[in-house]
Every structure is written in structure tokens, then in C-alpha cells.
C-alpha atoms as a PDB file:
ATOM      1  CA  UNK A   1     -91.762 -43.663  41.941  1.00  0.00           C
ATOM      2  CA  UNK A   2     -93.508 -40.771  41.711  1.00  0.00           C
ATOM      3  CA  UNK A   3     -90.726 -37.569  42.104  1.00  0.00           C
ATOM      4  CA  UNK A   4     -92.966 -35.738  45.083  1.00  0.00           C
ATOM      5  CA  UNK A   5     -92.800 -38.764  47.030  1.00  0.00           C
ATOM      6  CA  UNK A   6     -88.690 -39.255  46.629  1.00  0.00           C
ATOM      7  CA  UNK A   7     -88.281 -37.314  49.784  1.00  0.00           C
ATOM      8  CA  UNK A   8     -89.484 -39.562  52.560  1.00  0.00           C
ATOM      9  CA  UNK A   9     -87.615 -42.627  51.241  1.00  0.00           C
ATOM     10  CA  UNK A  10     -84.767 -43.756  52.843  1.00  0.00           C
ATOM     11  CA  UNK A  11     -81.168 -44.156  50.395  1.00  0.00           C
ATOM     12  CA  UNK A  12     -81.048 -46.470  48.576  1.00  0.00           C
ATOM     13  CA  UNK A  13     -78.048 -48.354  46.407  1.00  0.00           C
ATOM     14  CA  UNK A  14     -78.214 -49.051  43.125  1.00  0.00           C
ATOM     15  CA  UNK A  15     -80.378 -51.977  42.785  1.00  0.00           C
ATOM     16  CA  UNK A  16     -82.678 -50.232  45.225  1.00  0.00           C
ATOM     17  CA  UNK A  17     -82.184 -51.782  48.291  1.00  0.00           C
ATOM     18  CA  UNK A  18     -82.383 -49.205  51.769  1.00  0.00           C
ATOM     19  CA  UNK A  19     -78.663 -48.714  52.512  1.00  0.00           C
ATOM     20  CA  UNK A  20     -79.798 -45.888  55.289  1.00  0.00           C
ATOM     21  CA  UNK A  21     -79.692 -47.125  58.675  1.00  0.00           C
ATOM     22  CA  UNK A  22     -83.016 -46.520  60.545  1.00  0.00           C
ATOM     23  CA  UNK A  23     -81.962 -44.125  63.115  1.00  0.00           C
ATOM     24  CA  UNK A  24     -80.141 -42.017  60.549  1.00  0.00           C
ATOM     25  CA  UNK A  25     -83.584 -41.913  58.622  1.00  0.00           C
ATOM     26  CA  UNK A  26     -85.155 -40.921  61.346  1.00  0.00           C
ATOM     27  CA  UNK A  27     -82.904 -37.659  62.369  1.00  0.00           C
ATOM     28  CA  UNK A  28     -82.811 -36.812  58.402  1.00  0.00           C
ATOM     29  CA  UNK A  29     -86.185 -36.726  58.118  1.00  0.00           C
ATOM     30  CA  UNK A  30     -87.025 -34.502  61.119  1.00  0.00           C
ATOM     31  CA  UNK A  31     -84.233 -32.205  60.262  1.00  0.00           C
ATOM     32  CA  UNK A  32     -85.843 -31.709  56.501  1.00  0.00           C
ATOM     33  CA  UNK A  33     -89.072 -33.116  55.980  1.00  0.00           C
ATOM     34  CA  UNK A  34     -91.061 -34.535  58.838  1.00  0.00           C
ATOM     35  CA  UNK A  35     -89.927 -32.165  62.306  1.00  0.00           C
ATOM     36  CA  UNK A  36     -93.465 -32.847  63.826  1.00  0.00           C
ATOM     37  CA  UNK A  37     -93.176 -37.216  63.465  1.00  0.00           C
ATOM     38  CA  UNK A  38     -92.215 -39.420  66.186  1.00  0.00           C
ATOM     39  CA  UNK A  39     -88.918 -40.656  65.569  1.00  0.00           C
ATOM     40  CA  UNK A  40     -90.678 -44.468  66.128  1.00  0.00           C
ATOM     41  CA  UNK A  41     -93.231 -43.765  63.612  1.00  0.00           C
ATOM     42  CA  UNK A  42     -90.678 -42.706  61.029  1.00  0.00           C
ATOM     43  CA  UNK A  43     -89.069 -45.836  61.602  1.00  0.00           C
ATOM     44  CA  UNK A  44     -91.331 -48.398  62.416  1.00  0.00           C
ATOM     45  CA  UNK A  45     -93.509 -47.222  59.366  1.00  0.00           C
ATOM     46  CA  UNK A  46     -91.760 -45.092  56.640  1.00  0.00           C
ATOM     47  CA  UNK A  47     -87.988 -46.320  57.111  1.00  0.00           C
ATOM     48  CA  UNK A  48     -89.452 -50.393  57.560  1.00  0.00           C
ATOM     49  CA  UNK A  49     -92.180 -50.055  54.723  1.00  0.00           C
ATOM     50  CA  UNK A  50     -90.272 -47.718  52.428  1.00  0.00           C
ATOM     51  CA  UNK A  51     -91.783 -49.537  49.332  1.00  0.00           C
ATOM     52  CA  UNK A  52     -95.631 -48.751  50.211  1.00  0.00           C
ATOM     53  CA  UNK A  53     -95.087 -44.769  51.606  1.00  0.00           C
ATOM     54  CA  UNK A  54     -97.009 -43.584  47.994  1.00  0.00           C
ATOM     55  CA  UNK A  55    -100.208 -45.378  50.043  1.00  0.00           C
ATOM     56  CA  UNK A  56    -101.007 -42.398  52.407  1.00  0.00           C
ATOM     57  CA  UNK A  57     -99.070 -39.927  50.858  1.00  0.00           C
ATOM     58  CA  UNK A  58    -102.052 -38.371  49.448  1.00  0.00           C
ATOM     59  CA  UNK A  59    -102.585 -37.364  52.679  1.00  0.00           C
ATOM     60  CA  UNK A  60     -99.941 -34.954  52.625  1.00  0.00           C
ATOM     61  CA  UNK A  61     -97.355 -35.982  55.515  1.00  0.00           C
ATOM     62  CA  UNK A  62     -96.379 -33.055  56.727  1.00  0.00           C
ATOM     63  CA  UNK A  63     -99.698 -32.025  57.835  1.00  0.00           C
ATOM     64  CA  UNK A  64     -99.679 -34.704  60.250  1.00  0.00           C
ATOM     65  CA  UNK A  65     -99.507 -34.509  63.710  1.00  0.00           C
ATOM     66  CA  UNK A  66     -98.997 -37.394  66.646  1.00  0.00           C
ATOM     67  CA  UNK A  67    -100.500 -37.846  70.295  1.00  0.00           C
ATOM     68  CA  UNK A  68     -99.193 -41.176  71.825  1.00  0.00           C
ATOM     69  CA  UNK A  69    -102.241 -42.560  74.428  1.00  0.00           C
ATOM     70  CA  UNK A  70    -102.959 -45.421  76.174  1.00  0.00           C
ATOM     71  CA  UNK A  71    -105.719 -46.796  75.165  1.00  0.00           C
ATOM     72  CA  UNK A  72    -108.314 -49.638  76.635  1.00  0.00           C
ATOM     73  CA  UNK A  73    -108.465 -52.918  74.919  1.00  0.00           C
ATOM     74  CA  UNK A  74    -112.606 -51.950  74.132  1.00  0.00           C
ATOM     75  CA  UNK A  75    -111.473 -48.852  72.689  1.00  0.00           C
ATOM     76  CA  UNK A  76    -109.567 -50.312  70.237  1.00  0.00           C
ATOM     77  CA  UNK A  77    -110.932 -51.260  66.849  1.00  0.00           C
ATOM     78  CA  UNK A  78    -110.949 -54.215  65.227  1.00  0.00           C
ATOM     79  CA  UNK A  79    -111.027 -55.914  61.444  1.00  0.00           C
ATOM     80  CA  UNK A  80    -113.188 -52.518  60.567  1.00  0.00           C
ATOM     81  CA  UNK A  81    -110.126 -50.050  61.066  1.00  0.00           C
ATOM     82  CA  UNK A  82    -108.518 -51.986  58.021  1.00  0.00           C
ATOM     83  CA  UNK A  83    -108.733 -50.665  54.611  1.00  0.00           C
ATOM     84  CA  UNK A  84    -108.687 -54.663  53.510  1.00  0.00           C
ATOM     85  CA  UNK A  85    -110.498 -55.979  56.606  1.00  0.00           C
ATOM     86  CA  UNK A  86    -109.633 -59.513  55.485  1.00  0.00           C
ATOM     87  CA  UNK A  87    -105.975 -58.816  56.190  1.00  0.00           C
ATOM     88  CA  UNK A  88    -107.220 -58.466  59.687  1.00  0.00           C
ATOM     89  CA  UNK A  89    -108.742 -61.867  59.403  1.00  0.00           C
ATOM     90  CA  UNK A  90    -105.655 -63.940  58.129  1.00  0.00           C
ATOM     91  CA  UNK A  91    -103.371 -63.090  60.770  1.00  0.00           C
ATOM     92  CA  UNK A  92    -105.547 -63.344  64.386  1.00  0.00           C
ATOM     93  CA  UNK A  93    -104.386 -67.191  64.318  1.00  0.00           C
ATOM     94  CA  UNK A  94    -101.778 -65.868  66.826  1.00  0.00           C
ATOM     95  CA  UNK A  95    -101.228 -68.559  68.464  1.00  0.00           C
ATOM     96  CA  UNK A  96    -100.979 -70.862  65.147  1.00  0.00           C
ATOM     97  CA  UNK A  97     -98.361 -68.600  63.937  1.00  0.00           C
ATOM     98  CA  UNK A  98     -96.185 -68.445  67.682  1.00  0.00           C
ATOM     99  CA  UNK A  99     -95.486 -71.809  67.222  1.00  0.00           C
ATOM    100  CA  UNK A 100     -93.222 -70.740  63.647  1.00  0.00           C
ATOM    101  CA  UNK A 101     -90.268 -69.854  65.744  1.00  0.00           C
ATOM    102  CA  UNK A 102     -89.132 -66.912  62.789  1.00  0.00           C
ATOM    103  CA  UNK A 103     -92.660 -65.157  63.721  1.00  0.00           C
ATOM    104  CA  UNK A 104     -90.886 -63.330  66.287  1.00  0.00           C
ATOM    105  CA  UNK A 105     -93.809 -60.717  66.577  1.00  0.00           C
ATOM    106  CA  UNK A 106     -96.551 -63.723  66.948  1.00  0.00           C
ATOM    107  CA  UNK A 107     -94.285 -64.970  69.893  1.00  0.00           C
ATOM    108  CA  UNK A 108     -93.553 -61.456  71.434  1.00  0.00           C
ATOM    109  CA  UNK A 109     -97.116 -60.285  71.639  1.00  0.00           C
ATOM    110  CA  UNK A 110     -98.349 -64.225  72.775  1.00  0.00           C
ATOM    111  CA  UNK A 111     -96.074 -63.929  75.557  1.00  0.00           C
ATOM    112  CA  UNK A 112     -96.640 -59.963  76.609  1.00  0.00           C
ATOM    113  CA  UNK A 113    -100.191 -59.509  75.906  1.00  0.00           C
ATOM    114  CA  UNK A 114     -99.748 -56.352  73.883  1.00  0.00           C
ATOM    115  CA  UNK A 115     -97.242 -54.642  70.756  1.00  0.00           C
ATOM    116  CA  UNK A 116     -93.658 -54.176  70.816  1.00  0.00           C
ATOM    117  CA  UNK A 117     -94.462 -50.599  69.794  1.00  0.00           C
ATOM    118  CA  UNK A 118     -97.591 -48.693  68.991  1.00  0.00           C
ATOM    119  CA  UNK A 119     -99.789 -48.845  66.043  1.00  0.00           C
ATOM    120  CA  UNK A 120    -100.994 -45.842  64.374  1.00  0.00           C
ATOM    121  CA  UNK A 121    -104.396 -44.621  63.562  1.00  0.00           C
ATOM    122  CA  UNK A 122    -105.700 -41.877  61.354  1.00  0.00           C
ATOM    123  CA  UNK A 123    -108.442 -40.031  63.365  1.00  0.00           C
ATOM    124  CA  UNK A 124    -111.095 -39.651  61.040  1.00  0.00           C
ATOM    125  CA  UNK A 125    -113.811 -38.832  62.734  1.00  0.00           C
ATOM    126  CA  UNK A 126    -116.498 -37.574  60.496  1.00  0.00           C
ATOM    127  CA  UNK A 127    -115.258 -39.708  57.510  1.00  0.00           C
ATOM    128  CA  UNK A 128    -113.862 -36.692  55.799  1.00  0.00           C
ATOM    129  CA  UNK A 129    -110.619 -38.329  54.442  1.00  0.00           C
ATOM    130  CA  UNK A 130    -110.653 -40.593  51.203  1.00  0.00           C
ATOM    131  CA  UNK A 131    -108.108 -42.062  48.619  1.00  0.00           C
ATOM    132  CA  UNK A 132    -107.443 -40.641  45.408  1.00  0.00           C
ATOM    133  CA  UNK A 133    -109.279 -43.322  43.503  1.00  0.00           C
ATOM    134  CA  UNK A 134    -112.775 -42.181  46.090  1.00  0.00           C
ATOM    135  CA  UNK A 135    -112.910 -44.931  49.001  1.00  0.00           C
ATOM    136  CA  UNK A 136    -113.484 -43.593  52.059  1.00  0.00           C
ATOM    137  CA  UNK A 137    -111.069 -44.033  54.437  1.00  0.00           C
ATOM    138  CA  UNK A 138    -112.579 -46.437  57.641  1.00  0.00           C
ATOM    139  CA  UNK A 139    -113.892 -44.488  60.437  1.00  0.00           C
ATOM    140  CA  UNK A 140    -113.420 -42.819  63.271  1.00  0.00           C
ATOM    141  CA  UNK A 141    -109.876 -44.460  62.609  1.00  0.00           C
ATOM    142  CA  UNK A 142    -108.394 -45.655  59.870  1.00  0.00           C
ATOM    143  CA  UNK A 143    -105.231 -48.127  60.583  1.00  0.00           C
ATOM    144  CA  UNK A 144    -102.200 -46.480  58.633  1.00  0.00           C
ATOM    145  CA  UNK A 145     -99.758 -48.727  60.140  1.00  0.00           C
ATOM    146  CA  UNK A 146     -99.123 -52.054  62.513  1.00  0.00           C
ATOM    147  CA  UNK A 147    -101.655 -54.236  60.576  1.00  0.00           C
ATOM    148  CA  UNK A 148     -99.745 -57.500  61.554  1.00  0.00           C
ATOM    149  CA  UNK A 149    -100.090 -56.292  65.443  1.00  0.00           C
ATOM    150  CA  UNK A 150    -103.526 -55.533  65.240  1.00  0.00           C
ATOM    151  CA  UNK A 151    -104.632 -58.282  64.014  1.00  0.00           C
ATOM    152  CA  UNK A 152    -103.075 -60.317  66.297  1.00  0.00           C
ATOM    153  CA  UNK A 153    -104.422 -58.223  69.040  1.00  0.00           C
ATOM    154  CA  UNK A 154    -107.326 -59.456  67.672  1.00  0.00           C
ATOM    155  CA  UNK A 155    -106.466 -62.447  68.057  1.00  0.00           C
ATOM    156  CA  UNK A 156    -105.366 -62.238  72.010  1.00  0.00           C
ATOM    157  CA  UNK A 157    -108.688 -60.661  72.393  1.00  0.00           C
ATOM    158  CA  UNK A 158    -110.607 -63.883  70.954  1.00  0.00           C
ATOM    159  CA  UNK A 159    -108.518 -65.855  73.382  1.00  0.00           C
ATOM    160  CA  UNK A 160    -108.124 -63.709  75.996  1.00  0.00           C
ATOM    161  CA  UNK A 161    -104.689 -63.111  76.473  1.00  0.00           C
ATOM    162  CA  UNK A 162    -104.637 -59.513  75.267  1.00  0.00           C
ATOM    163  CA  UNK A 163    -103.499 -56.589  78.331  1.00  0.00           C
ATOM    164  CA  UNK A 164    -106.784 -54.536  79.209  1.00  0.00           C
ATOM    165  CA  UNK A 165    -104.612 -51.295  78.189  1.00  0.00           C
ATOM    166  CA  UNK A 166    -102.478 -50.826  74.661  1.00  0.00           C
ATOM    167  CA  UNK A 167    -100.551 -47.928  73.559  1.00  0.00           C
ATOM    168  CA  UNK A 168    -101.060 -46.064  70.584  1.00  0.00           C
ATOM    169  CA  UNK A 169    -100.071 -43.388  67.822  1.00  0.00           C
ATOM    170  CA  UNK A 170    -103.232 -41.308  67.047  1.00  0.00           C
ATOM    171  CA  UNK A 171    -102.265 -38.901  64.053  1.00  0.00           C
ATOM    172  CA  UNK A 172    -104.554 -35.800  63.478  1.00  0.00           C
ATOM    173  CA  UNK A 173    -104.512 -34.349  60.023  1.00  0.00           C
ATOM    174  CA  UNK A 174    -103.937 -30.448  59.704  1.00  0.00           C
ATOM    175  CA  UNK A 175    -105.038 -28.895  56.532  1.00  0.00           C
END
């Protein structure tokens, strides 16, 4: 792991498994690192997917800042917010994976139309941002995190099941 990025990760024990509970994480990091994140973004994203934070990091976290809004089910992109659209495409079989009763998340969202919590976009607007290796980030938002709930969004959108109006985490970068 790359020693810059050692500060947003959550404790770990000795074989490396995330002893730090997620609310601890949470207060640590806006005490020290991240002040300006949502305490449910540091969890539901860094704490939860501790082993892919190096993935955005580029973008420099700390320059980020966070507007929660509803949004309207037209509004919201689809498969082209993705960085690998066909991730988008194998989970929108929502209702295919509801009937797995450990796909707790397929089952939530098939019965309440919407996420358990946000997702959160990357407003990139004029296509500015791209990864270190020179992909362009998608545009005017890039999906940074709730890939799973999006694309089964998608999928309550194809069979019309999904809520006409979804919240959201829209992060604006800062230079």
C-alpha cells in the first residue's frame, strides 16, 4: 500500500483484517484527515471498501466537498456514470438476485423502491478529471461509490418499481 494513502484506512490486525469499528472510523477521520466528509460516506465507502480507497485517491480527498440532494429518477444516470459500464449491466437483474435471500440489498431496494443510503457522484462537469494512467473520468458524473445500488436502480427503472425521487451524495472537487 502505497505510504500516502495509509491514512484513510481503517486499523487493521496483523493479518490485515479492519479491527476499527465503523463509527470509530468515522469520528477519527474527521478529527484528522477528512473534517469536510459525511460521516455516511466515510463509512459506507472508505471504512466498507477499505481495500480499493488507492482508486480515487488521486483525486486528492481532502479537497472534496459533499451536498446531499434529492434527486429525480430522470436525473439520475445510468450504465454511463460507471467507469466499467458492464458492472452496471451484471447486476440490474434485481429481481433475479431478491430471490437469493443473503442479497439483502437486492431485497431491500425490491421492496422500497430506492437505496438504503445514498450513492455518490463526482461532479465532473466539463470532463476535467482523469486517472493517473489518462482515462477520463465519465461525465457530468462519475459514480465513485454505490455501484451495486445503482445498478439495481437500474434495474427498478426497467421494471418500474424504482421511487420517482432518490437521494444522493454529489462531491465537488476543490483544487
Amino acid at each position: 500500500m502505497q505510504r500516502e494513502l495509509i491514512k484513510y484506512q481503517p486499523y487493521r490486525d496483523e493479518h490485515g483484517w479492519v479491527t476499527e469499528a465503523p463509527f470509530e472510523y468515522a469520528r477519527r477521520m474527521k478529527l484528522t484527515v477528512l473534517p469536510n466528509w459525511p460521516e455516511e460516506v466515510l463509512i459506507e465507502w472508505l471504512h466498507r471498501h477499505a481495500d480499493f480507497i488507492d482508486k480515487y485517491a488521486f483525486l486528492r480527498f481532502e479537497t472534496f466537498s459533499f451536498s446531499r440532494e434529492p434527486w429525480p429518477l430522470e436525473y439520475i444516470p445510468g450504465r454511463q456514470a460507471f467507469a466499467d459500464e458492464r458492472f452496471c449491466d451484471s447486476f440490474s437483474n434485481i429481481e433475479e438476485r431478491a430471490k437469493n435471500p443473503y442479497d439483502w440489498l437486492a431485497i431491500y431496494m425490491l421492496r422500497e423502491g430506492t437505496w438504503n443510503t445514498p450513492i455518490v457522484f463526482l461532479q465532473n462537469k466539463l470532463g476535467q478529471f482523469r486517472f493517473p494512467y489518462g482515462l477520463p473520468l465519465k461525465h457530468p458524473y462519475h459514480l465513485l461509490e454505490g455501484h451495486r445500488r445503482l445498478s439495481f436502480l437500474n434495474g427498478l427503472r426497467r421494471i418500474g418499481k424504482a421511487l420517482p425521487i432518490h437521494d444522493v451524495w454529489v462531491v465537488t472537487k476543490h483544487r
